[in-house]
C-alpha atoms as a PDB file:
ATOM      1  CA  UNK A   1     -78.862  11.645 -34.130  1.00  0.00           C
ATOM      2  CA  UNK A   2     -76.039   8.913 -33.177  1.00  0.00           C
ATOM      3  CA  UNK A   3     -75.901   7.644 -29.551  1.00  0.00           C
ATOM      4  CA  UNK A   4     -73.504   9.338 -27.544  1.00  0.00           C
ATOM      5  CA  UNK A   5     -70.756   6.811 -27.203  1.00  0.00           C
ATOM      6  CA  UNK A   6     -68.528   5.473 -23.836  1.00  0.00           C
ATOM      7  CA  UNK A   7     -65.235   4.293 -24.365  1.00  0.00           C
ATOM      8  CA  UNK A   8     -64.107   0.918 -22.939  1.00  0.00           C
ATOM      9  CA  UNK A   9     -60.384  -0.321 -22.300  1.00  0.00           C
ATOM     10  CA  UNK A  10     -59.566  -3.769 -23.714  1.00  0.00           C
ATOM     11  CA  UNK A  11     -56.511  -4.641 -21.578  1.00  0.00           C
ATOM     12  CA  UNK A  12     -58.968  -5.996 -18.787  1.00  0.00           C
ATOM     13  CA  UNK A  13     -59.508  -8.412 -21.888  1.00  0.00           C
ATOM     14  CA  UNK A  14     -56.293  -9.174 -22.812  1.00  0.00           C
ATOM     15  CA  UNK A  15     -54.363  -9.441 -19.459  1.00  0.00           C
ATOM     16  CA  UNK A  16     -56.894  -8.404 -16.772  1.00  0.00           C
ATOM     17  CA  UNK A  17     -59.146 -10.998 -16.508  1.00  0.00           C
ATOM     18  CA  UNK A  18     -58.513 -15.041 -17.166  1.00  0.00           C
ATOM     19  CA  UNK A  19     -60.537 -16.954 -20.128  1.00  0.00           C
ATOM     20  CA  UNK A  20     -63.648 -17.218 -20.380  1.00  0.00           C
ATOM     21  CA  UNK A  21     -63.963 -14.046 -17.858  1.00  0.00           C
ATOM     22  CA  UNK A  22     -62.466 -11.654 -20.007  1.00  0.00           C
ATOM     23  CA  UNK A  23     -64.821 -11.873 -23.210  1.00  0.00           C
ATOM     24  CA  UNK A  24     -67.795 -12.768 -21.143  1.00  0.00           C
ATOM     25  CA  UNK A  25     -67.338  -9.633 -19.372  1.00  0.00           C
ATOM     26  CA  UNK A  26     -66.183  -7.654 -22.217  1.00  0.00           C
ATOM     27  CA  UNK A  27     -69.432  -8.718 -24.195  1.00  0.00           C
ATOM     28  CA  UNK A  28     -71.187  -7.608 -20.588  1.00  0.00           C
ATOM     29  CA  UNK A  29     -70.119  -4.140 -20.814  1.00  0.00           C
ATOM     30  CA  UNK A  30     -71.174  -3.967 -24.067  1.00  0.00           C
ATOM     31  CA  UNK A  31     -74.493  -4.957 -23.317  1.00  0.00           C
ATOM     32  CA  UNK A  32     -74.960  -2.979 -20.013  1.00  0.00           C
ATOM     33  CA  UNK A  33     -73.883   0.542 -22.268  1.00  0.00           C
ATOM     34  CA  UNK A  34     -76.717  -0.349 -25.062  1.00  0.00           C
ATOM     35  CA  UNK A  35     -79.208  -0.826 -22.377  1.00  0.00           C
ATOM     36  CA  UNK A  36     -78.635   2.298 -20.914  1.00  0.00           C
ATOM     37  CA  UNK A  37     -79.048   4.122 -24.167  1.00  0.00           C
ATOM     38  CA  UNK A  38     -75.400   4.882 -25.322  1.00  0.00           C
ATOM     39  CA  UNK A  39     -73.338   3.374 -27.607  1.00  0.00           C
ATOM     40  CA  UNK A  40     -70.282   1.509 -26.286  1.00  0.00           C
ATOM     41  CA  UNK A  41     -66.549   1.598 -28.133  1.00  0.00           C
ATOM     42  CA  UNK A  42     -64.641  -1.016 -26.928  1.00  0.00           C
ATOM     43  CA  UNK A  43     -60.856  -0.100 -28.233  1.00  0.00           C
ATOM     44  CA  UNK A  44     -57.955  -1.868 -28.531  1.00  0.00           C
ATOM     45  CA  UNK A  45     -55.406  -2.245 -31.586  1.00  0.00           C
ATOM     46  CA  UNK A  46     -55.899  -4.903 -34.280  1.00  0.00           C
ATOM     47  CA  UNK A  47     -52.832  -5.829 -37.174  1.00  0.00           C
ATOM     48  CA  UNK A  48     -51.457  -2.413 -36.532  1.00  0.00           C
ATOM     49  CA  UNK A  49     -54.483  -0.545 -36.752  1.00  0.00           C
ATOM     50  CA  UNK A  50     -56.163   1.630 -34.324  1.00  0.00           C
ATOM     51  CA  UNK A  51     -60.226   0.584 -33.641  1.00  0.00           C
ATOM     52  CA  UNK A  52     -62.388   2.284 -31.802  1.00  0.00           C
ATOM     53  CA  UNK A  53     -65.227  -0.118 -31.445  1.00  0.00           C
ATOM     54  CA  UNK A  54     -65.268  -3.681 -31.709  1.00  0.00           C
ATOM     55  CA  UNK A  55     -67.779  -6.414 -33.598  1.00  0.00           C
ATOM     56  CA  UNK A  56     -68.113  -9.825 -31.826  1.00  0.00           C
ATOM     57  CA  UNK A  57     -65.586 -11.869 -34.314  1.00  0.00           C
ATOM     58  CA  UNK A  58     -62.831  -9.076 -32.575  1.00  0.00           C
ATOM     59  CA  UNK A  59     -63.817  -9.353 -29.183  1.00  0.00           C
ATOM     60  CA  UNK A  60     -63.632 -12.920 -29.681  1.00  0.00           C
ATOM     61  CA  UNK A  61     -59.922 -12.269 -31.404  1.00  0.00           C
ATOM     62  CA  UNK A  62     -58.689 -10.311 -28.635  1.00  0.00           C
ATOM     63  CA  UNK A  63     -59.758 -12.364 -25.859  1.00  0.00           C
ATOM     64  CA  UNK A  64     -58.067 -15.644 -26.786  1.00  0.00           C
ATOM     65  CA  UNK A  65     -54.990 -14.454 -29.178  1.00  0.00           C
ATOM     66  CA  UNK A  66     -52.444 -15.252 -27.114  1.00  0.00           C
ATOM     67  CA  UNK A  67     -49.120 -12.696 -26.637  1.00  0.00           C
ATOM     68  CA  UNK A  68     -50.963  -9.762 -27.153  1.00  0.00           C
ATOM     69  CA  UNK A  69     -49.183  -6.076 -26.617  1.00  0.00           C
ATOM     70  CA  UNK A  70     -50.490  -4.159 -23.499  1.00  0.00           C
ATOM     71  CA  UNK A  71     -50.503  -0.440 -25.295  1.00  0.00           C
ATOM     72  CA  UNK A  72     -50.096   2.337 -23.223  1.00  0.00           C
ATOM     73  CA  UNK A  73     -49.491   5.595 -25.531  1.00  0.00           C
ATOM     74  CA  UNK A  74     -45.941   5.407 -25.456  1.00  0.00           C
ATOM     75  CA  UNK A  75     -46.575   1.634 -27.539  1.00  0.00           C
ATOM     76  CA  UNK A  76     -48.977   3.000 -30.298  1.00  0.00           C
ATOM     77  CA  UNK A  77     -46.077   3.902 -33.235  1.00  0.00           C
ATOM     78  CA  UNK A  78     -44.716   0.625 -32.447  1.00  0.00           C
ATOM     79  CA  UNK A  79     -47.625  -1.666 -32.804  1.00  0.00           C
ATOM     80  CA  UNK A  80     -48.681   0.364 -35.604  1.00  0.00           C
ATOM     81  CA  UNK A  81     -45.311   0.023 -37.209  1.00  0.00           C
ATOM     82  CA  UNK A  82     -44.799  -3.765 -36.435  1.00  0.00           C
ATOM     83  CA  UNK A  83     -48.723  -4.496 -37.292  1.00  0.00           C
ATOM     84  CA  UNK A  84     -49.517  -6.087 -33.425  1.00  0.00           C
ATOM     85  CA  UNK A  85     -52.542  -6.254 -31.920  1.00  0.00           C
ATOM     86  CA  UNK A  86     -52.707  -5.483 -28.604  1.00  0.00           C
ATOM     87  CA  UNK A  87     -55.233  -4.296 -25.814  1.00  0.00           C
ATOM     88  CA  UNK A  88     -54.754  -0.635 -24.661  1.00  0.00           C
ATOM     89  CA  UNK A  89     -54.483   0.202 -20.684  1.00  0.00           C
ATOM     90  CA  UNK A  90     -56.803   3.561 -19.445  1.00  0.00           C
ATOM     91  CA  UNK A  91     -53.837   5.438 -20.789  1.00  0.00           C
ATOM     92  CA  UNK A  92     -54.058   3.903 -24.204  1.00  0.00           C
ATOM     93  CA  UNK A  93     -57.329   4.185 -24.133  1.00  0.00           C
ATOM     94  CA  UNK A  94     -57.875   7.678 -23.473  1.00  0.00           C
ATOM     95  CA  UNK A  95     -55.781   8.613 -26.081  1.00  0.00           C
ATOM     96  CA  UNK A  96     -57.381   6.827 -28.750  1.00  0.00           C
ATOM     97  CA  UNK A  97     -60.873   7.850 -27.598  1.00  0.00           C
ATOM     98  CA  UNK A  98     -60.178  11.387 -26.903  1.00  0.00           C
ATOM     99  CA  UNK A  99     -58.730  11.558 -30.732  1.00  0.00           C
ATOM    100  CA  UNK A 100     -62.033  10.096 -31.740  1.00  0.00           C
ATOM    101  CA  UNK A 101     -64.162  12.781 -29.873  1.00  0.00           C
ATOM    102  CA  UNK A 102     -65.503  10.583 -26.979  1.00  0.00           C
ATOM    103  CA  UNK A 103     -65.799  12.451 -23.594  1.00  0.00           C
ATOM    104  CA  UNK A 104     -66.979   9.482 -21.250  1.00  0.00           C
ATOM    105  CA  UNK A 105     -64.805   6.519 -20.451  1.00  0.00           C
ATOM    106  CA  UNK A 106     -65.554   3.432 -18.206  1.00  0.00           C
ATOM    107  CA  UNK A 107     -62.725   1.438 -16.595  1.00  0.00           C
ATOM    108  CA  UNK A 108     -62.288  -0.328 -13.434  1.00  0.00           C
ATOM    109  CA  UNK A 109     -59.218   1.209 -11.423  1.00  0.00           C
ATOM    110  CA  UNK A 110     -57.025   3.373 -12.810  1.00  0.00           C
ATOM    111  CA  UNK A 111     -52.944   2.566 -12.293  1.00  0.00           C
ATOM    112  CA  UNK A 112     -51.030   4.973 -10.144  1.00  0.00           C
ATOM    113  CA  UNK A 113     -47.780   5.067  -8.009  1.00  0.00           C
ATOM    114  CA  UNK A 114     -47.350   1.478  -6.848  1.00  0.00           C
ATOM    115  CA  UNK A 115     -44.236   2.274  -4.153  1.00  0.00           C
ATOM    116  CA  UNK A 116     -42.987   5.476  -3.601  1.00  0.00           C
ATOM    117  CA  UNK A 117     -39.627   4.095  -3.261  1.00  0.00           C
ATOM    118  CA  UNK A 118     -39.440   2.304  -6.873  1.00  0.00           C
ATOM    119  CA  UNK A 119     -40.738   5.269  -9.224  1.00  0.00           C
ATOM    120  CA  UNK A 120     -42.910   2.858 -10.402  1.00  0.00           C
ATOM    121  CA  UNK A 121     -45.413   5.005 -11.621  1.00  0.00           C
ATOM    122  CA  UNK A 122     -48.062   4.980 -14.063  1.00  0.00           C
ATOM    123  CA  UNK A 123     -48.727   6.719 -17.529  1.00  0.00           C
ATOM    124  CA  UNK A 124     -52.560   6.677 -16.545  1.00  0.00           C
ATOM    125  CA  UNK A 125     -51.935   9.481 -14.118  1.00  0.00           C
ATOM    126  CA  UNK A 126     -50.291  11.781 -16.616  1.00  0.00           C
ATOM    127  CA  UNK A 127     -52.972  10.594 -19.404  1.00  0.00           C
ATOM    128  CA  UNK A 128     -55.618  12.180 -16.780  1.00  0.00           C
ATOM    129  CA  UNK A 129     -53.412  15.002 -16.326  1.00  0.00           C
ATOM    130  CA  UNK A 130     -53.623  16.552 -19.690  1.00  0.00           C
ATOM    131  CA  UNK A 131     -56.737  14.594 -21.515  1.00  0.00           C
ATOM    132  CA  UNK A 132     -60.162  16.140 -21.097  1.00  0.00           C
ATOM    133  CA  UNK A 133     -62.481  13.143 -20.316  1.00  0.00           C
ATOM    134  CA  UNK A 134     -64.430  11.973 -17.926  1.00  0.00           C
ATOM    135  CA  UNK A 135     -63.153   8.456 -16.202  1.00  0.00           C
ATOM    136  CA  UNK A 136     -65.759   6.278 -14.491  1.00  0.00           C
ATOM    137  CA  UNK A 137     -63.775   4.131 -12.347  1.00  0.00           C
ATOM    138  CA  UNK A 138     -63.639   2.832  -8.519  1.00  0.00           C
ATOM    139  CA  UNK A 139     -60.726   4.250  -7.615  1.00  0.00           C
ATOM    140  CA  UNK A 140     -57.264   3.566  -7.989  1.00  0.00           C
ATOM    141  CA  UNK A 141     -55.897  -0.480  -7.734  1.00  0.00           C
ATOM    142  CA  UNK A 142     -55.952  -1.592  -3.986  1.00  0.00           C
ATOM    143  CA  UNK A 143     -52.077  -2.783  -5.000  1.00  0.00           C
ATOM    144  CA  UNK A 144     -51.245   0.355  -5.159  1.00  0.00           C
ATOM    145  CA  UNK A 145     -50.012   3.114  -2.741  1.00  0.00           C
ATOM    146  CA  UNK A 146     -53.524   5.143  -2.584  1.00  0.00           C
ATOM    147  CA  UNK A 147     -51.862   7.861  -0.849  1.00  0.00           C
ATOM    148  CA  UNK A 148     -49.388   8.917  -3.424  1.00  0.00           C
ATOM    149  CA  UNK A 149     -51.607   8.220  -6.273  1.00  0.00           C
ATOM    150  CA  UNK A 150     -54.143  10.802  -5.198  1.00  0.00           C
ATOM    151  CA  UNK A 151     -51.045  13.467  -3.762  1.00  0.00           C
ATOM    152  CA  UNK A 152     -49.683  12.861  -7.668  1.00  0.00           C
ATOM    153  CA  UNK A 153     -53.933  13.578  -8.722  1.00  0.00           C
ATOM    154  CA  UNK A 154     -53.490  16.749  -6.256  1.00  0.00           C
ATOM    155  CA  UNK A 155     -49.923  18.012  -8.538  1.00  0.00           C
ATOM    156  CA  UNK A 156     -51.775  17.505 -11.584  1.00  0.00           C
ATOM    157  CA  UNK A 157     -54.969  19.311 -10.988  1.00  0.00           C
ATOM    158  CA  UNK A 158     -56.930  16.403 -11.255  1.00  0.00           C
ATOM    159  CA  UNK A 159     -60.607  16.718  -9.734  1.00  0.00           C
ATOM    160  CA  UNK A 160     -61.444  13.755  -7.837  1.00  0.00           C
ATOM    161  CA  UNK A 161     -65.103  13.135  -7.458  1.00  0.00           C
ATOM    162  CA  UNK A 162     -66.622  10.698  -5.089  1.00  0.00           C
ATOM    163  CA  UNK A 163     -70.128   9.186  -6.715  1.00  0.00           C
ATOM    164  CA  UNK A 164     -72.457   9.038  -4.033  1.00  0.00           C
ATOM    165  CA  UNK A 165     -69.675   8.616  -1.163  1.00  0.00           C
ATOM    166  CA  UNK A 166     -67.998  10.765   0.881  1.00  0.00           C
ATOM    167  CA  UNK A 167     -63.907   8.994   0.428  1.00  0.00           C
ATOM    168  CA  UNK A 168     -62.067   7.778  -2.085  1.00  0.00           C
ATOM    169  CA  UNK A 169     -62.839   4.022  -2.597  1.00  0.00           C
ATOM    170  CA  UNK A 170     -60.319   1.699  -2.721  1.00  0.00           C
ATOM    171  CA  UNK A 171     -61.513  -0.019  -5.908  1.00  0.00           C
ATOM    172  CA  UNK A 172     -62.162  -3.859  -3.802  1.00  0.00           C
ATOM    173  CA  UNK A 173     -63.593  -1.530  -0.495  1.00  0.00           C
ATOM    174  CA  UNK A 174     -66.159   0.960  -0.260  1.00  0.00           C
ATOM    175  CA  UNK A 175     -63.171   3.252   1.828  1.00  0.00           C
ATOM    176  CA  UNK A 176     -60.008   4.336   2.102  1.00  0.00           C
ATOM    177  CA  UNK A 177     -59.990   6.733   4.595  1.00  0.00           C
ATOM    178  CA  UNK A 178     -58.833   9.095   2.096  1.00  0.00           C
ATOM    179  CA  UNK A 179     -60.821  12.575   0.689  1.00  0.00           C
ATOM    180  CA  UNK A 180     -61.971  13.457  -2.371  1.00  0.00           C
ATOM    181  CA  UNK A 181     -62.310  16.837  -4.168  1.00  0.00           C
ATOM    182  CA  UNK A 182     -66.070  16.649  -3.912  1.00  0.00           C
ATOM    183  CA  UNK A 183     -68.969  14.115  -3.944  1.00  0.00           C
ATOM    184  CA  UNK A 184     -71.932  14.515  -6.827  1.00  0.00           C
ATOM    185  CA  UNK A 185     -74.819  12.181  -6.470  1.00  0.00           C
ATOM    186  CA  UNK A 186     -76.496  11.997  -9.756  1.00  0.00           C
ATOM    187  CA  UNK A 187     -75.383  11.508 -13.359  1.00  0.00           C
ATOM    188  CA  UNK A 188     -76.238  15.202 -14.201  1.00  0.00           C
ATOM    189  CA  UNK A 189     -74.630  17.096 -11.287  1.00  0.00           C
ATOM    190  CA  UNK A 190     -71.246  14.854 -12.793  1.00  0.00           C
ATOM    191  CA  UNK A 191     -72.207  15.922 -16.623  1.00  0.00           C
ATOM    192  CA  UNK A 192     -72.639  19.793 -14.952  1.00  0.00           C
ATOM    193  CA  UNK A 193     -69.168  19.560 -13.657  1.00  0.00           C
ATOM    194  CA  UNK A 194     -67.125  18.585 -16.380  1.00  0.00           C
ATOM    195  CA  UNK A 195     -68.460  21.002 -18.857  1.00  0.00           C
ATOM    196  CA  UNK A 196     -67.976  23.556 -16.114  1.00  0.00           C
ATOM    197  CA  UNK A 197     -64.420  22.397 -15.472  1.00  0.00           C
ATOM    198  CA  UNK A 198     -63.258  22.663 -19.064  1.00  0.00           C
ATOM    199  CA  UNK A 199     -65.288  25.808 -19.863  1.00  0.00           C
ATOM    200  CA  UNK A 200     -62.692  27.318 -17.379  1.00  0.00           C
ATOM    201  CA  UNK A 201     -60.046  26.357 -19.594  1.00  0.00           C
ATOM    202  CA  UNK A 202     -58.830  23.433 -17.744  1.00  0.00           C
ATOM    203  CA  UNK A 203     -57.617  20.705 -19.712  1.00  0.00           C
ATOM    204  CA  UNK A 204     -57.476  17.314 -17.158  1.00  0.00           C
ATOM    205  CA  UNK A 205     -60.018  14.838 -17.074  1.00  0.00           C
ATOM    206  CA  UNK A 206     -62.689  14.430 -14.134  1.00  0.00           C
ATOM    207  CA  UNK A 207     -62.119  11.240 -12.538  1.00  0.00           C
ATOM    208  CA  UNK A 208     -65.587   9.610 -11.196  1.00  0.00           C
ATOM    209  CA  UNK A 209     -64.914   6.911  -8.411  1.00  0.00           C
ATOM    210  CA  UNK A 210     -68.038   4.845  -7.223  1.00  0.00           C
ATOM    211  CA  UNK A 211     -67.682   2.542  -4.609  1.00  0.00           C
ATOM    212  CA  UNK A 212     -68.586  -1.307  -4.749  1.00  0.00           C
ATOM    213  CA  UNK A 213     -72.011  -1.807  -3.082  1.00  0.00           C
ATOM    214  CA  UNK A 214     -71.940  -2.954   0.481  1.00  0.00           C
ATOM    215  CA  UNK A 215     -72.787  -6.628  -0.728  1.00  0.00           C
ATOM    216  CA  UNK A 216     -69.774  -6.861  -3.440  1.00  0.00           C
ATOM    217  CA  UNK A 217     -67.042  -5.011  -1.767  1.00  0.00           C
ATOM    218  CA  UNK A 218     -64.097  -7.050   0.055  1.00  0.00           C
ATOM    219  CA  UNK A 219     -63.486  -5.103   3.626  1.00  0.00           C
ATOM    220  CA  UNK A 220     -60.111  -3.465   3.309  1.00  0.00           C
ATOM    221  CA  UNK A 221     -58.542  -5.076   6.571  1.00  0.00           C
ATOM    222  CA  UNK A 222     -59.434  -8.756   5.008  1.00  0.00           C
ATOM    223  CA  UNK A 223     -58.320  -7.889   1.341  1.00  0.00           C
ATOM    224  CA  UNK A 224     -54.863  -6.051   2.651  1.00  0.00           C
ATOM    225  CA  UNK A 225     -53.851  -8.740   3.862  1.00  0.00           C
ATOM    226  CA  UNK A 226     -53.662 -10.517   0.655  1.00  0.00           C
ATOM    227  CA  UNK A 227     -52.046  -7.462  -0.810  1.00  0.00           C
ATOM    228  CA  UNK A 228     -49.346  -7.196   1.363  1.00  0.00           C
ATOM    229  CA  UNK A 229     -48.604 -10.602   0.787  1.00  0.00           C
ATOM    230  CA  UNK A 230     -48.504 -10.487  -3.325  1.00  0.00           C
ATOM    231  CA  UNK A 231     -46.017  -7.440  -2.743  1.00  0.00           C
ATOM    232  CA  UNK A 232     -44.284  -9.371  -0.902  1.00  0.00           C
ATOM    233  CA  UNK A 233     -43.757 -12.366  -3.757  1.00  0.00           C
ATOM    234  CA  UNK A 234     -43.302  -9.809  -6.670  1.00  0.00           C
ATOM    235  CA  UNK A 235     -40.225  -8.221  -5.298  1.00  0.00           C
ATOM    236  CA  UNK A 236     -38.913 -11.880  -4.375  1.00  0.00           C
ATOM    237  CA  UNK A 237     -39.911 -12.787  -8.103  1.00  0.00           C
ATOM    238  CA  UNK A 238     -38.632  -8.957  -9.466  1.00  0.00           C
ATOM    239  CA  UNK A 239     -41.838  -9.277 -11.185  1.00  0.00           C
ATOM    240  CA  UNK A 240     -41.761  -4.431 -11.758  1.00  0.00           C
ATOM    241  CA  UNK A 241     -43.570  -2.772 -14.881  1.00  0.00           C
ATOM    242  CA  UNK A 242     -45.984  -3.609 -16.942  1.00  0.00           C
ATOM    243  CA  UNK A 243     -46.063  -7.076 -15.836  1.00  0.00           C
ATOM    244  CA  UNK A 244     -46.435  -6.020 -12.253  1.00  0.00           C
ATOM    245  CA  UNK A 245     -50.339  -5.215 -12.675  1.00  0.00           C
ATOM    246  CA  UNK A 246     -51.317  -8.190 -13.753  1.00  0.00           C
ATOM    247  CA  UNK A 247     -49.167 -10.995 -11.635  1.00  0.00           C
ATOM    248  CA  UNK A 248     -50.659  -8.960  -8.717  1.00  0.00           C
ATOM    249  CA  UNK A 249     -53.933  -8.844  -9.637  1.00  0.00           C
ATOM    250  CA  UNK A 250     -53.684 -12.431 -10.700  1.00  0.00           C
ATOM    251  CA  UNK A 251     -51.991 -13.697  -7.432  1.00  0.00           C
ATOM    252  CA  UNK A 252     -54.924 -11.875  -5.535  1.00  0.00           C
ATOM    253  CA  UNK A 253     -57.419 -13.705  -7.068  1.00  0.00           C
ATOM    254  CA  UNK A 254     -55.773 -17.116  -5.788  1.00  0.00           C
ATOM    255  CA  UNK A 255     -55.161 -15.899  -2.707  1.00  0.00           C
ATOM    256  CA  UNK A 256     -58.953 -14.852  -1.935  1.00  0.00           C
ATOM    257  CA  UNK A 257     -59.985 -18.191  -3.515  1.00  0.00           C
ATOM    258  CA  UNK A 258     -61.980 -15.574  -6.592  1.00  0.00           C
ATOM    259  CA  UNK A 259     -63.805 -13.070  -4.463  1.00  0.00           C
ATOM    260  CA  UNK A 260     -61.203 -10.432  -5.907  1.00  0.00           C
ATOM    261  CA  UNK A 261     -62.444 -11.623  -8.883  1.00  0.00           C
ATOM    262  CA  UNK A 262     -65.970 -11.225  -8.636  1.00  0.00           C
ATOM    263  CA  UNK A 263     -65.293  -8.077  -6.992  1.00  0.00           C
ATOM    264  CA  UNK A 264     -63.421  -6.743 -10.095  1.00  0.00           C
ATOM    265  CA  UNK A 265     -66.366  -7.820 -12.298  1.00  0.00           C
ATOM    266  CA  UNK A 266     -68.728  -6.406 -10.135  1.00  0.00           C
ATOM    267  CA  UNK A 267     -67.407  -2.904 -10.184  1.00  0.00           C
ATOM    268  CA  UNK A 268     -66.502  -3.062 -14.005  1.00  0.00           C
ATOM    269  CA  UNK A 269     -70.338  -3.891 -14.517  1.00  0.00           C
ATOM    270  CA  UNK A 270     -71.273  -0.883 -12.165  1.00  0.00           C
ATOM    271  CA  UNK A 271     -68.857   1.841 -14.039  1.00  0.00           C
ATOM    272  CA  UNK A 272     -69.669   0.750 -17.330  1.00  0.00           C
ATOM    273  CA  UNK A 273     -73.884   1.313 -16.308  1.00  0.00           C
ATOM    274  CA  UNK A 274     -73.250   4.476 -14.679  1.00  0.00           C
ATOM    275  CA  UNK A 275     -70.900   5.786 -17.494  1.00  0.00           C
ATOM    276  CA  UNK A 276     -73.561   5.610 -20.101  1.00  0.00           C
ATOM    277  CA  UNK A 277     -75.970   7.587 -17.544  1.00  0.00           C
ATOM    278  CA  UNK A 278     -73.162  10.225 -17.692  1.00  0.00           C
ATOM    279  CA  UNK A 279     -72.829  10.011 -21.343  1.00  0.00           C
ATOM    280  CA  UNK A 280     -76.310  10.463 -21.977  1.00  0.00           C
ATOM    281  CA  UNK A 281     -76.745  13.632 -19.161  1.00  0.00           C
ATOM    282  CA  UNK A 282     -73.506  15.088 -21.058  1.00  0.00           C
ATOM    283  CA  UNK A 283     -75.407  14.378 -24.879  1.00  0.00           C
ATOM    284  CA  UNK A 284     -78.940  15.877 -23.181  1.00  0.00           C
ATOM    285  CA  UNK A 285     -77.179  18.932 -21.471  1.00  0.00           C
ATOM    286  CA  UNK A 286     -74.763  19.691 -24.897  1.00  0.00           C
ATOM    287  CA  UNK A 287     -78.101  19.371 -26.729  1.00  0.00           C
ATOM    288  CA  UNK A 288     -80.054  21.469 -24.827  1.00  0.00           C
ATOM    289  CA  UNK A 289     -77.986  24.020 -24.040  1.00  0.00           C
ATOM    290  CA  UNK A 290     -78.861  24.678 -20.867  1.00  0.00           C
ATOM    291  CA  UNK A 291     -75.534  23.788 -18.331  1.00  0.00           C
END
């Protein structure tokens, strides 16, 4: 019987991370989903053509081609019809991996609503809105405006569950300050839910949000500092859209001399282990029959 597979985003390749991080990590995740018994799919888009699941020579590719597309699903026809390769965002992602029957999904922080004020909002949320998957992540961005992100979660009937914690984590801190819909402690219980939730007809995905451990997190009064100040720069650069993601995560990582950094491969690591424990609860409970 195959291995139940996890999906893995490849824009943290292509524009997330800086070389050598971003195939040294990729090649990470790989590893960490194989050793917890599941078969990872790294996806991205190669010469125009969809791929769901990567050998080493196209890791390798991706991470060092340079002017990549960043594919959301709005960019698929036109990367397919212009032959690009490109890495695909959570949205991206989620398409391609529901459409190849994978249920379990690990990224790092899903995008959001950056500013109320600018609209500036992203296709992830509506992607969990209407694709039934479940998205191992540590919350939304810390760039972002956490608030609004999980009010937009709320209009979209979006389940939020907190992994072992009791708030939504602010993907660099363990907290926010802000709820979630529930908290489930143990791969299972999270495996129990989703088939429950889409047994009822619903059609969203269940987003997962573990927190950093106290030893890798960045306290949210240091790292909003930082924050505050690469907002700041972006509007004086009118640095808005796609590009705004990564300039801000990349300014971030200057500012806090790399401990964003190892932060964001710290918690990339940790979703990528825990969504293969999900993936194989989901495989044991489909099996089995017995949710």
């Amino acid at each position: 019987m195959p291995l139940p597979r996890v999906a893995l985003e490849s824009t943290v390749i292509t524009h997330g991370l800086p070389r050598p991080h971003n195939l040294d990590l990729a090649r990470q995740l790989e590893d960490i989903v194989h050793e917890h018994g599941a078969q990872p799919a790294t996806i991205a888009v190669l010469d125009g053509q969809i791929r769901i699941g990567l050998n080493e020579a196209e890791l390798e590719r991706l991470a060092n081609e340079p002017n990549v597309r960043k594919i959301s699903r709005r960019d698929f026809a036109t990367a397919i019809l212009k032959r690009e390769s490109g890495g695909t965002t959570v949205a991206g992602t989620m398409f391609a991996a529901h459409r190849a029957g994978i249920r379990v999904f690990a990224t790092g922080g899903i995008g959001g609503v950056h500013e109320v004020e600018t609209l500036d909002i992203s296709a992830d949320l509506q992607a969990l809105a209407d694709t039934p998957m479940i998205v191992v992540c540590a919350g939304a961005k810390a760039i972002l405006d956490l608030p609004a992100t999980l009010e937009y979660l709320e209009t979209m009937s979006v389940p939020v569950i907190g992994y072992q914690t009791d708030e939504f984590p602010a993907f660099y801190s363990r907290y926010s300050g802000l709820p979630i819909n529930a908290r489930l402690d143990t791969p299972e219980e999270v495996a129990r839910f989703a088939h429950t939730h889409w047994e009822l007809g619903l059609k969203s995905a269940v987003l997962v949000c573990q927190p950093l451990s106290p030893e890798e997190e960045i306290p949210a009064d240091k790292i909003n500092r930082y924050i505050e100040q690469a907002r700041r720069e972006a509007k004086e650069r009118d640095i808005h859209g796609q590009p705004l993601t990564p300039f801000l995560l990349a300014r971030l990582a200057e500012l806090t001399g790399g401990e964003s950094l190892r932060a964001n491969l710290a918690l990339l690591r940790n979703n990528a282990r825990l969504a293969a424990q999900i993936a194989i609860a989901l495989h044991n409970q489909t099996s089995q029959k017995v949710i």
